[in-house]
C-alpha atoms as a PDB file:
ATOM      1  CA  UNK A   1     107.796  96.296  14.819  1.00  0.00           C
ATOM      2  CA  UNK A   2     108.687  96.540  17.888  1.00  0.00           C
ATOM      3  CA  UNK A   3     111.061  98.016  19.629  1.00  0.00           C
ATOM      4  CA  UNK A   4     113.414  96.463  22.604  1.00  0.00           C
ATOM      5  CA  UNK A   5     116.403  96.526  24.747  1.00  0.00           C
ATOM      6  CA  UNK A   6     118.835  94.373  23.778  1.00  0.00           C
ATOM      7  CA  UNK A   7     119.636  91.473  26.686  1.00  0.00           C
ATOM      8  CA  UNK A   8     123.307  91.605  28.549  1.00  0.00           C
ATOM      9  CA  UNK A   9     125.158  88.603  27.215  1.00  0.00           C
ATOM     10  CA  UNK A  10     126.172  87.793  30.258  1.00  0.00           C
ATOM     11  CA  UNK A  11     127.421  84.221  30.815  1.00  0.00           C
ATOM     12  CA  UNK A  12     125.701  82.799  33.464  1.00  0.00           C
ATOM     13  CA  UNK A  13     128.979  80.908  34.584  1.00  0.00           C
ATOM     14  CA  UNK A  14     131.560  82.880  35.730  1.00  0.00           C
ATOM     15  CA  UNK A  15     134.088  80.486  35.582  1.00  0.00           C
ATOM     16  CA  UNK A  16     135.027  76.632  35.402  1.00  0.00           C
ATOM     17  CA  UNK A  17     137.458  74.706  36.863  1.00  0.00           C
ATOM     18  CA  UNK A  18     137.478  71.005  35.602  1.00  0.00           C
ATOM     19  CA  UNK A  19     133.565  69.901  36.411  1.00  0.00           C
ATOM     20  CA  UNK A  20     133.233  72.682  39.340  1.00  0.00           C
ATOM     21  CA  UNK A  21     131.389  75.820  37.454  1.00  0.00           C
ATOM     22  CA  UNK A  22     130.494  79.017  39.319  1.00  0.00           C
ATOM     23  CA  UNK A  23     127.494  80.691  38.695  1.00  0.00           C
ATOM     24  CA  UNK A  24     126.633  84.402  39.480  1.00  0.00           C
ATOM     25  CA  UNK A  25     123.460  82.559  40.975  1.00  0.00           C
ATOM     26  CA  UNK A  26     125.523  80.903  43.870  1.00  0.00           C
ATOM     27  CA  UNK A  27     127.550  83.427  44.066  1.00  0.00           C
ATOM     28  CA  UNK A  28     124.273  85.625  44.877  1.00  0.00           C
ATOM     29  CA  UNK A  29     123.338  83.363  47.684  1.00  0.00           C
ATOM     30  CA  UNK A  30     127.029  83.437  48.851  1.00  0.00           C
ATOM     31  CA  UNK A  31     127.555  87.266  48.901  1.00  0.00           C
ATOM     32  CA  UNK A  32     124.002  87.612  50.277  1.00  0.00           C
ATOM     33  CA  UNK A  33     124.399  85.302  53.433  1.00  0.00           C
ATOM     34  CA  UNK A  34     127.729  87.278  53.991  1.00  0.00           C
ATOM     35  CA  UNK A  35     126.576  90.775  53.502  1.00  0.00           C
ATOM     36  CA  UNK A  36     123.493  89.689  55.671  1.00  0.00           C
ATOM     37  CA  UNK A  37     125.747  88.558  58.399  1.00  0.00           C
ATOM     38  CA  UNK A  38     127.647  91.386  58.323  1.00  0.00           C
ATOM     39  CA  UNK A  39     124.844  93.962  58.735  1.00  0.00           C
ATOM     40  CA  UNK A  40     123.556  91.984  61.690  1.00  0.00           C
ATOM     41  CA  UNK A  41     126.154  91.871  63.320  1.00  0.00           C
ATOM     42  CA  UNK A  42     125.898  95.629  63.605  1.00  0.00           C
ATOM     43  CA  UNK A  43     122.469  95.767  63.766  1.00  0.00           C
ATOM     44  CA  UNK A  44     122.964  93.980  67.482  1.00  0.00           C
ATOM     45  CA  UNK A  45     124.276  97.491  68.610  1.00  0.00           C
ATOM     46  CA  UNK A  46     120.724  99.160  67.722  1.00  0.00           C
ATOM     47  CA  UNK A  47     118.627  96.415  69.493  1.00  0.00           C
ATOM     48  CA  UNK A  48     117.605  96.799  73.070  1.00  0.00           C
ATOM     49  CA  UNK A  49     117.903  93.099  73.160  1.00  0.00           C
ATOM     50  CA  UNK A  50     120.973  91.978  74.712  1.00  0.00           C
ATOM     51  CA  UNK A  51     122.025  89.645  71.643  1.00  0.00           C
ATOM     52  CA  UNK A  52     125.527  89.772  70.693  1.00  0.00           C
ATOM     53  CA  UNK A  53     127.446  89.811  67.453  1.00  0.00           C
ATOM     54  CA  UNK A  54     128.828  86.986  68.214  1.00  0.00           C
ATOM     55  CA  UNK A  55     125.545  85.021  68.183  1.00  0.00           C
ATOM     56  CA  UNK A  56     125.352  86.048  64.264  1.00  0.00           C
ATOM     57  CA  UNK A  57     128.336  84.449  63.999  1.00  0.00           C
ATOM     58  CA  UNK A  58     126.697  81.031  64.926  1.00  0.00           C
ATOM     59  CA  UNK A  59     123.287  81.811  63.678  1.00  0.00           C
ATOM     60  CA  UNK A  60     125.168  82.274  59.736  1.00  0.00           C
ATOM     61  CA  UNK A  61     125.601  78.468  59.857  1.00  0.00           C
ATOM     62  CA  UNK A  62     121.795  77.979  60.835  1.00  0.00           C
ATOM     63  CA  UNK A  63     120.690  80.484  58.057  1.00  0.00           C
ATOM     64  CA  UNK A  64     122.386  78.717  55.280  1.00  0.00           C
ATOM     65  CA  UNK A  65     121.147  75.971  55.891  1.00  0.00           C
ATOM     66  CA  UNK A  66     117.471  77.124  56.299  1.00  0.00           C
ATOM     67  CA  UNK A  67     117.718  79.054  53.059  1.00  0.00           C
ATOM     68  CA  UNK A  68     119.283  76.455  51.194  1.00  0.00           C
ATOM     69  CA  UNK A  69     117.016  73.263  52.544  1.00  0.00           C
ATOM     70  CA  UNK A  70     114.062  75.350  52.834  1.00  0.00           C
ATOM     71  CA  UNK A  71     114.199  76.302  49.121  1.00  0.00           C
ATOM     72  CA  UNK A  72     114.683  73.404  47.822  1.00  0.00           C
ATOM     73  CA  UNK A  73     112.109  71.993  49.717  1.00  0.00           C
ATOM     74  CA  UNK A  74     109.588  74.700  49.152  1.00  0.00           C
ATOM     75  CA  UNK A  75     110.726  74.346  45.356  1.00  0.00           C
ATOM     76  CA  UNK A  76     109.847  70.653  45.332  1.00  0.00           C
ATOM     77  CA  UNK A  77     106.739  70.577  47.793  1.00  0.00           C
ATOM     78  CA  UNK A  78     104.941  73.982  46.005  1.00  0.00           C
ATOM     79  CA  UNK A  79     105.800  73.747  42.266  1.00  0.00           C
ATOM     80  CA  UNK A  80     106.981  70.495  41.048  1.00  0.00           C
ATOM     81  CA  UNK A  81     105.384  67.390  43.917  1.00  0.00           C
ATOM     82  CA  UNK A  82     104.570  64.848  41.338  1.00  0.00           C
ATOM     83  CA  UNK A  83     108.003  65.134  39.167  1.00  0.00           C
ATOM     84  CA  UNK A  84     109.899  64.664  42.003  1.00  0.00           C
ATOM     85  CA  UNK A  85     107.767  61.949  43.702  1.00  0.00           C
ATOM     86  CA  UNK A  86     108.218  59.760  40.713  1.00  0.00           C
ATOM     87  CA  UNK A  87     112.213  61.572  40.547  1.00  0.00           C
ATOM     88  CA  UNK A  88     113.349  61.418  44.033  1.00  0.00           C
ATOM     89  CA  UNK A  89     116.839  61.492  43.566  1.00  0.00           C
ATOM     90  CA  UNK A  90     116.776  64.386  41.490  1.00  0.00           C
ATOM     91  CA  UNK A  91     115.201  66.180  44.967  1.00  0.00           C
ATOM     92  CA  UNK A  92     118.792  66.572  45.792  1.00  0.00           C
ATOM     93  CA  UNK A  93     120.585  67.766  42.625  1.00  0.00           C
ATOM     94  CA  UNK A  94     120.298  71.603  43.808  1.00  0.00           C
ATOM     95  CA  UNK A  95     122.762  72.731  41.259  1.00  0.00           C
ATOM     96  CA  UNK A  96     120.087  72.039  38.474  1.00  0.00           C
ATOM     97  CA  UNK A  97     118.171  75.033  39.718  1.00  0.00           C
ATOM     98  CA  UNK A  98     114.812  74.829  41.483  1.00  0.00           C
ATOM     99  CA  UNK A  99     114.479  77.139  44.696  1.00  0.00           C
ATOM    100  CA  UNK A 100     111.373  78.583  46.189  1.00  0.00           C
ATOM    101  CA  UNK A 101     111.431  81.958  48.308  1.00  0.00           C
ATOM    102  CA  UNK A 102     108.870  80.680  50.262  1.00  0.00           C
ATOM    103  CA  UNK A 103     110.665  77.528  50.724  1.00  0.00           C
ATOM    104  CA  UNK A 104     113.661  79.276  51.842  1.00  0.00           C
ATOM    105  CA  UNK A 105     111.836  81.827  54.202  1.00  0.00           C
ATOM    106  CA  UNK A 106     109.947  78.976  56.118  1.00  0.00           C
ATOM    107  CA  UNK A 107     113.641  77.104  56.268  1.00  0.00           C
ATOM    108  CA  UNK A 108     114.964  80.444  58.015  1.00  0.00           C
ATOM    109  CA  UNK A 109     111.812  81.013  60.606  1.00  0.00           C
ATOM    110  CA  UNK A 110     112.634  77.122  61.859  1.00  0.00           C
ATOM    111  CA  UNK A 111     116.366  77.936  61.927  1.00  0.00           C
ATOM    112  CA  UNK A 112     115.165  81.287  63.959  1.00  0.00           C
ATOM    113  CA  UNK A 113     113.425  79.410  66.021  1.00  0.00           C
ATOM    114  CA  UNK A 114     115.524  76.471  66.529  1.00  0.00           C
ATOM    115  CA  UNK A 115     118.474  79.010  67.759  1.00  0.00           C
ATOM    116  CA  UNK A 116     116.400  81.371  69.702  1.00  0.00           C
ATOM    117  CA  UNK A 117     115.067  78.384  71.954  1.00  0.00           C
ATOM    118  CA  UNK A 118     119.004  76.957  72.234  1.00  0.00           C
ATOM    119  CA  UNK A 119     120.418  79.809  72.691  1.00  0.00           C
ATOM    120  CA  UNK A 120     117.697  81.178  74.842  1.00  0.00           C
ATOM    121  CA  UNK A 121     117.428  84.873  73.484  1.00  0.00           C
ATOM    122  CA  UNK A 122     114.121  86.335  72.610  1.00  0.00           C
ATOM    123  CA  UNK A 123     112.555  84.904  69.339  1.00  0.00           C
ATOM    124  CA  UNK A 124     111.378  88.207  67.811  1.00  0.00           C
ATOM    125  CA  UNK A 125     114.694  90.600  68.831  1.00  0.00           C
ATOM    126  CA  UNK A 126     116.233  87.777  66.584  1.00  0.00           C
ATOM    127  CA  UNK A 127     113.503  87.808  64.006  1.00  0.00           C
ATOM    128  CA  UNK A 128     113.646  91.642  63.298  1.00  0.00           C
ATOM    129  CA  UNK A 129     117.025  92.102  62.817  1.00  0.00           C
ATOM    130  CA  UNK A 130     117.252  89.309  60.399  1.00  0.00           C
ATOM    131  CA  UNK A 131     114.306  90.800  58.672  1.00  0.00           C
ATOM    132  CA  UNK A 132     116.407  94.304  58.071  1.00  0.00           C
ATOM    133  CA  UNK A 133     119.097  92.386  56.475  1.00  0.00           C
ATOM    134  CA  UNK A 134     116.957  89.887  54.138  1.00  0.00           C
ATOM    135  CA  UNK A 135     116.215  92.427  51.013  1.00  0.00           C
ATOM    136  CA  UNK A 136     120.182  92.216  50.811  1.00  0.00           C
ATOM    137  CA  UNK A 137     119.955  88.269  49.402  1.00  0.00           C
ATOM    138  CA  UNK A 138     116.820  89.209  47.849  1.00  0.00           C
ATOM    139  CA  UNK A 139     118.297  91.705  45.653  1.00  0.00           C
ATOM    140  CA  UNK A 140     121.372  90.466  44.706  1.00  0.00           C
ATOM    141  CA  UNK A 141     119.163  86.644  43.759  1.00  0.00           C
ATOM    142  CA  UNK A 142     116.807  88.729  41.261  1.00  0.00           C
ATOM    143  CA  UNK A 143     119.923  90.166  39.892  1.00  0.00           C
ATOM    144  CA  UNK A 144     120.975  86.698  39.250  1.00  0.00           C
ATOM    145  CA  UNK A 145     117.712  85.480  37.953  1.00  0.00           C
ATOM    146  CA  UNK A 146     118.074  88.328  35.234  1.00  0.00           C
ATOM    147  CA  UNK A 147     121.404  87.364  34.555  1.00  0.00           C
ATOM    148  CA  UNK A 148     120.071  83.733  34.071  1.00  0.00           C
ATOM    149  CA  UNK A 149     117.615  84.725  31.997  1.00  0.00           C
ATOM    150  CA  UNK A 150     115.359  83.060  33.720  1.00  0.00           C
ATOM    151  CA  UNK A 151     111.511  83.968  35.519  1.00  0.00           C
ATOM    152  CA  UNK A 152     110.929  86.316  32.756  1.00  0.00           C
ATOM    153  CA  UNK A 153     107.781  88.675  32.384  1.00  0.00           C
ATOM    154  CA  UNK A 154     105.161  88.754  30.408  1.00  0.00           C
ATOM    155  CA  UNK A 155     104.579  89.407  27.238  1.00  0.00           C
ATOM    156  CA  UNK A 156     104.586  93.613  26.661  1.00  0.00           C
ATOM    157  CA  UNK A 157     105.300  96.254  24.245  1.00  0.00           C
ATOM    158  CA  UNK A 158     106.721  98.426  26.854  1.00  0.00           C
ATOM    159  CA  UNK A 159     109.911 100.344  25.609  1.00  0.00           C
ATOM    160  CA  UNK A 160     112.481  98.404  28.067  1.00  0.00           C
ATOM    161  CA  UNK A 161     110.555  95.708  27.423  1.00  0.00           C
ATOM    162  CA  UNK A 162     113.777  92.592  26.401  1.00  0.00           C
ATOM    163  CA  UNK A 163     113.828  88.770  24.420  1.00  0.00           C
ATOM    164  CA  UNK A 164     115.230  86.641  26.700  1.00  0.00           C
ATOM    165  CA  UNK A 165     117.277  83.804  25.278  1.00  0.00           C
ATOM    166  CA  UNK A 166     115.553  80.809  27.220  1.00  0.00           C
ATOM    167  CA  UNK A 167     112.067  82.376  25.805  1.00  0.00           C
ATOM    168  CA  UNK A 168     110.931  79.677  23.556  1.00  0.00           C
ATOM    169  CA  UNK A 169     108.261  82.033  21.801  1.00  0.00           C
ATOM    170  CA  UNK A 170     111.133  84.735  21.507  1.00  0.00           C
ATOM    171  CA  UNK A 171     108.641  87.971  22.876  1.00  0.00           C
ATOM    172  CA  UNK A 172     109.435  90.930  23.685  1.00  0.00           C
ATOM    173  CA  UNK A 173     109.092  90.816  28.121  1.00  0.00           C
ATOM    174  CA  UNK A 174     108.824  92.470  31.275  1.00  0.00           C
ATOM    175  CA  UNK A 175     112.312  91.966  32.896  1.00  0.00           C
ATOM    176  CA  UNK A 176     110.177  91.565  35.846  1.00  0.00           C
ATOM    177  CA  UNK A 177     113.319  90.116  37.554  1.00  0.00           C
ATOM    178  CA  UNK A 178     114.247  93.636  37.517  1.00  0.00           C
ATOM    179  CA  UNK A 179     111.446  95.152  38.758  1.00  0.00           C
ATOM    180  CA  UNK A 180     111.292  92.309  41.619  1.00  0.00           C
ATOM    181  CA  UNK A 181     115.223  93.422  42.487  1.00  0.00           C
ATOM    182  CA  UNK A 182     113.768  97.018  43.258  1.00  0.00           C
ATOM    183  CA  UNK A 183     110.817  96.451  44.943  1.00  0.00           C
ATOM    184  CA  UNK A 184     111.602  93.686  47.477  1.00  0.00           C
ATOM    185  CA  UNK A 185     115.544  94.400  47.387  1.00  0.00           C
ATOM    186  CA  UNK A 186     116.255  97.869  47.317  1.00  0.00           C
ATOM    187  CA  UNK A 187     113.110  99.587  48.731  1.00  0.00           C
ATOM    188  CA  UNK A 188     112.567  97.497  51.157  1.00  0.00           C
ATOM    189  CA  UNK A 189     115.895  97.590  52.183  1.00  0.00           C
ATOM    190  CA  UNK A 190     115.985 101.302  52.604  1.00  0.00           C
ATOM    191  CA  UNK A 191     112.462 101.539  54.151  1.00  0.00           C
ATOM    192  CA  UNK A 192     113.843  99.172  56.913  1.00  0.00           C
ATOM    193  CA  UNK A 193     117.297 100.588  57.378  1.00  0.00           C
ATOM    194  CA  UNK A 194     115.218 104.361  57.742  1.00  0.00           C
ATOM    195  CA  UNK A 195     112.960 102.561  60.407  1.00  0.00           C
ATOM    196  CA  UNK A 196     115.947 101.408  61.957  1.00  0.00           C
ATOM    197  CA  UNK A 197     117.249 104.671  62.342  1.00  0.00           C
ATOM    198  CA  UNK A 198     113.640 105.932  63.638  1.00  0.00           C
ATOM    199  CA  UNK A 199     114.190 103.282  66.584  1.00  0.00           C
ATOM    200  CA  UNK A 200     111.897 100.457  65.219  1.00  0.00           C
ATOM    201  CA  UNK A 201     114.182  97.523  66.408  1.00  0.00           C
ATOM    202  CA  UNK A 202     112.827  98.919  70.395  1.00  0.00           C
ATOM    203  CA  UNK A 203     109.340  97.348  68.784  1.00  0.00           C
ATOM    204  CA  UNK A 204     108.774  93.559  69.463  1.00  0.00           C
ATOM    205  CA  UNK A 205     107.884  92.124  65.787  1.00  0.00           C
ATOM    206  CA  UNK A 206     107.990  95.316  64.280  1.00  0.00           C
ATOM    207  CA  UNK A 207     110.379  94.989  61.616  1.00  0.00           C
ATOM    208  CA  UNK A 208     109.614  91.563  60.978  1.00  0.00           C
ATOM    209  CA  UNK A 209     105.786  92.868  60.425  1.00  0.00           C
ATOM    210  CA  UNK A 210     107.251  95.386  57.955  1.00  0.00           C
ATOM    211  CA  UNK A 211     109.467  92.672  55.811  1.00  0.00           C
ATOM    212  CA  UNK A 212     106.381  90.494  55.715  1.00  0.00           C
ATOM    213  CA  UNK A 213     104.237  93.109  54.418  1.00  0.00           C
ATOM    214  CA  UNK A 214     106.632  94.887  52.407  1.00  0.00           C
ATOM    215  CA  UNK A 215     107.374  91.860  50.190  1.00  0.00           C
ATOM    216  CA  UNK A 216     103.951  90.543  50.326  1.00  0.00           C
ATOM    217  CA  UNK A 217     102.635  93.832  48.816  1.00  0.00           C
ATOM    218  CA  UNK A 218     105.802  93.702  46.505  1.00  0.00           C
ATOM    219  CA  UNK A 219     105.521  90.251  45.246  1.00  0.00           C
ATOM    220  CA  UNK A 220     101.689  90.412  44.819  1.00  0.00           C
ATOM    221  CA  UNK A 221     102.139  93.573  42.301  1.00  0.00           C
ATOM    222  CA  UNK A 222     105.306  92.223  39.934  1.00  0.00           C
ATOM    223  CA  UNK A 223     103.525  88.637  39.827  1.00  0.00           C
ATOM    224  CA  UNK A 224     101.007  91.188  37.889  1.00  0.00           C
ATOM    225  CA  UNK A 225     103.729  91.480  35.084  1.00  0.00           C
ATOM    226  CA  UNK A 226     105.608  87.773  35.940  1.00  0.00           C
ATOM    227  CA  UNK A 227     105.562  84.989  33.657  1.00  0.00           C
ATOM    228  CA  UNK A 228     103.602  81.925  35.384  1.00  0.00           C
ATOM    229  CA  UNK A 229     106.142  79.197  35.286  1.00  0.00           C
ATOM    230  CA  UNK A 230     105.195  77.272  32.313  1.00  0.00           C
ATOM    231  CA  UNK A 231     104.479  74.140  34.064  1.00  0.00           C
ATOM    232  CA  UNK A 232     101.685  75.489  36.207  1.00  0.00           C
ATOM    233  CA  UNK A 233     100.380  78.830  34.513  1.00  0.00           C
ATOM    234  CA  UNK A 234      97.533  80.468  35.925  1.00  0.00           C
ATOM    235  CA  UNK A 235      95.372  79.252  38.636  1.00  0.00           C
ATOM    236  CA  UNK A 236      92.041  80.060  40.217  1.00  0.00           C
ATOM    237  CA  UNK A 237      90.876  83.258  38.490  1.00  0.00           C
ATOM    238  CA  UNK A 238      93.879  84.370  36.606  1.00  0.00           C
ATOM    239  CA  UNK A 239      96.371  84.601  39.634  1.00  0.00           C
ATOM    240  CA  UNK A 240      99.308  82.921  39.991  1.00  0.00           C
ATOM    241  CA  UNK A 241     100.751  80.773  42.370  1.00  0.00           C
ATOM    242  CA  UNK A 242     103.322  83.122  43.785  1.00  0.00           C
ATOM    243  CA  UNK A 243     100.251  85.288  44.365  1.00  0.00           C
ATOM    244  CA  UNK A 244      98.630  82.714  46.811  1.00  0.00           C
ATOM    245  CA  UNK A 245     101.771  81.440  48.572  1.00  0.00           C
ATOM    246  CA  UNK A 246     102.313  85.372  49.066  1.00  0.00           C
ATOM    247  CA  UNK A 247      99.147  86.235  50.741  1.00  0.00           C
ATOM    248  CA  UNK A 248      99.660  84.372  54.034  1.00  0.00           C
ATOM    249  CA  UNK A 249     102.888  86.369  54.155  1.00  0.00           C
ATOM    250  CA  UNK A 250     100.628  90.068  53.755  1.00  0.00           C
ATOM    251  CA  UNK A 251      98.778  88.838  56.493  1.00  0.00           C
ATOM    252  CA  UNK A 252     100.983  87.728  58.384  1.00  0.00           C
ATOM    253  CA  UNK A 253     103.164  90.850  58.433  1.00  0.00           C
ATOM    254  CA  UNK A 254     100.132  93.202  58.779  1.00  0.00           C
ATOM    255  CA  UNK A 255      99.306  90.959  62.081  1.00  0.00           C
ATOM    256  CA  UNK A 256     102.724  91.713  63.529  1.00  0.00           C
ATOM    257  CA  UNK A 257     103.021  95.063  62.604  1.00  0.00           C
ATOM    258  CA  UNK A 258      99.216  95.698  64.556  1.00  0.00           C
ATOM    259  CA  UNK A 259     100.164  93.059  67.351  1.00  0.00           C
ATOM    260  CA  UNK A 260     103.677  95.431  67.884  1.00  0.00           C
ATOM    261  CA  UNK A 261     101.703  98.555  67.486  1.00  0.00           C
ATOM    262  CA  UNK A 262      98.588  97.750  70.361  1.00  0.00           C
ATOM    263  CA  UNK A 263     101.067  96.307  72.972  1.00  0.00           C
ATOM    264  CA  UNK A 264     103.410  97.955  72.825  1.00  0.00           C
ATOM    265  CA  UNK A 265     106.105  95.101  73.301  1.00  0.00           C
ATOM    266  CA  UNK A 266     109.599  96.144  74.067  1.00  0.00           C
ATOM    267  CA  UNK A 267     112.235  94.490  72.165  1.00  0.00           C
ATOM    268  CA  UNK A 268     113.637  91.325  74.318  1.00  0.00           C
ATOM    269  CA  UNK A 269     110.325  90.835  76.202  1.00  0.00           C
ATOM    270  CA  UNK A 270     108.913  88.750  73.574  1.00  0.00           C
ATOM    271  CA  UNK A 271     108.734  84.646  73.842  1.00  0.00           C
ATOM    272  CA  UNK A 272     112.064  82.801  73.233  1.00  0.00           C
END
């Protein structure tokens, strides 16, 4: 037989009032986009870019809604096109769950984008300080996927390995929500706030080279140990499909972090 750790009974609503119900997993996004906010705002003070707190304060409303649009959009576009072709309506019933990272990190680079051009303040200063704050959401939304119950590991005998409720062949898991909390919440998040200190935000794309890369590389080894979601399960070769929407973002990250390296860019010199 054997052996695991029980699973926190921890009701995924926190309360209800009437038909409103709050969930730990909205109030992760909540918390996250505030705490993010926050630690850009003081991040402005480290950046040789002349961008002000106060531009955080208008960028929060942008971010929301790229994180929020973007994952649902990613959600619907990367995992589930057919269902909600012939379900349409059902595109915009967020509160049923269905978000995407990628979806939500695509929905941020067009807000970045969008508010670098209108605001006219360099694109990347912008980029890299929202890419120190980022692991903060990320953390706090595996957290809530654990507490859901919800994009569970694989099968293992590991000692910590847990049955999770919604686990309709009750196994024994990976809590690889757990594991994903860790890697692309907390170490990232401390590898960036030490690179920070070291000066990294002087570095055009440098710290938005180091998110990229750091998740990628994250994401790539828990998918290793990550349920496929039922509906699509493995693809090309035994990988998944958070493997290959990850890749591009590895790339991507090792791209900037060589472009920022060989010139040599200066924070607030790059294109707006």
């Amino acid at each position: 037989m054997i052996l695991t750790i029980p699973f926190p009974d921890i009701d995924p609503v926190i309360f209800e009032l009437g038909p409103l119900a709050i969930r730990w997993y909205s109030l992760a996004y909540i918390i996250g986009l505030v705490l993010g906010w926050r630690y850009c705002r003081r991040l402005t003070g480290r950046s040789p870019a002349q961008i002000t707190p106060e531009a955080f304060d208008d960028f929060l409303l942008w971010a929301t809604l790229g994180v929020i649009l973007g994952g649902r959009f990613g959600y619907v576009l990367f995992y589930k096109p057919a269902y909600y072709l012939a379900n349409p309506l059902e595109m915009l019933m967020v509160w049923q769950g269905g978000m995407s990272f990628h979806g939500g990190l695509l929905g941020v680079v067009v807000a970045e984008v969008a508010f670098a051009w209108r605001r006219r303040i360099p694109l990347l200063a912008l980029a890299d300080i929202v890419a120190a704050a980022a692991p903060i959401g990320l953390f706090l939304g595996r957290v809530a996927n654990f507490i859901n119950g919800e994009l569970y590991g694989r099968a293992s005998d590991v000692p910590w390995a847990m049955i999770f409720p919604g686990d309709r062949d009750q196994l024994p898991r990976h809590p690889s929500q757990l594991y994903e909390a860790g890697l692309e919440g907390l170490v990232l998040f401390v590898l960036l706030y030490v690179l920070v200190r070291l000066g990294a935000l002087s570095r055009s794309g440098m710290m938005t080279g180091i998110f990229l890369a750091g998740y990628g590389l994250s994401r790539l080894f828990v998918e290793l140990f990550r349920q496929p979601d039922e509906h699509l399960g493995f693809v090309l070769g035994g990988t998944t499909m958070g493997q290959w929407l990850t890749l591009p973002m590895l790339l991507a990250g090792l791209g900037f972090v060589l472009w920022s390296l060989w010139s040599g860019g200066k924070a607030g010199h790059g294109s707006s």
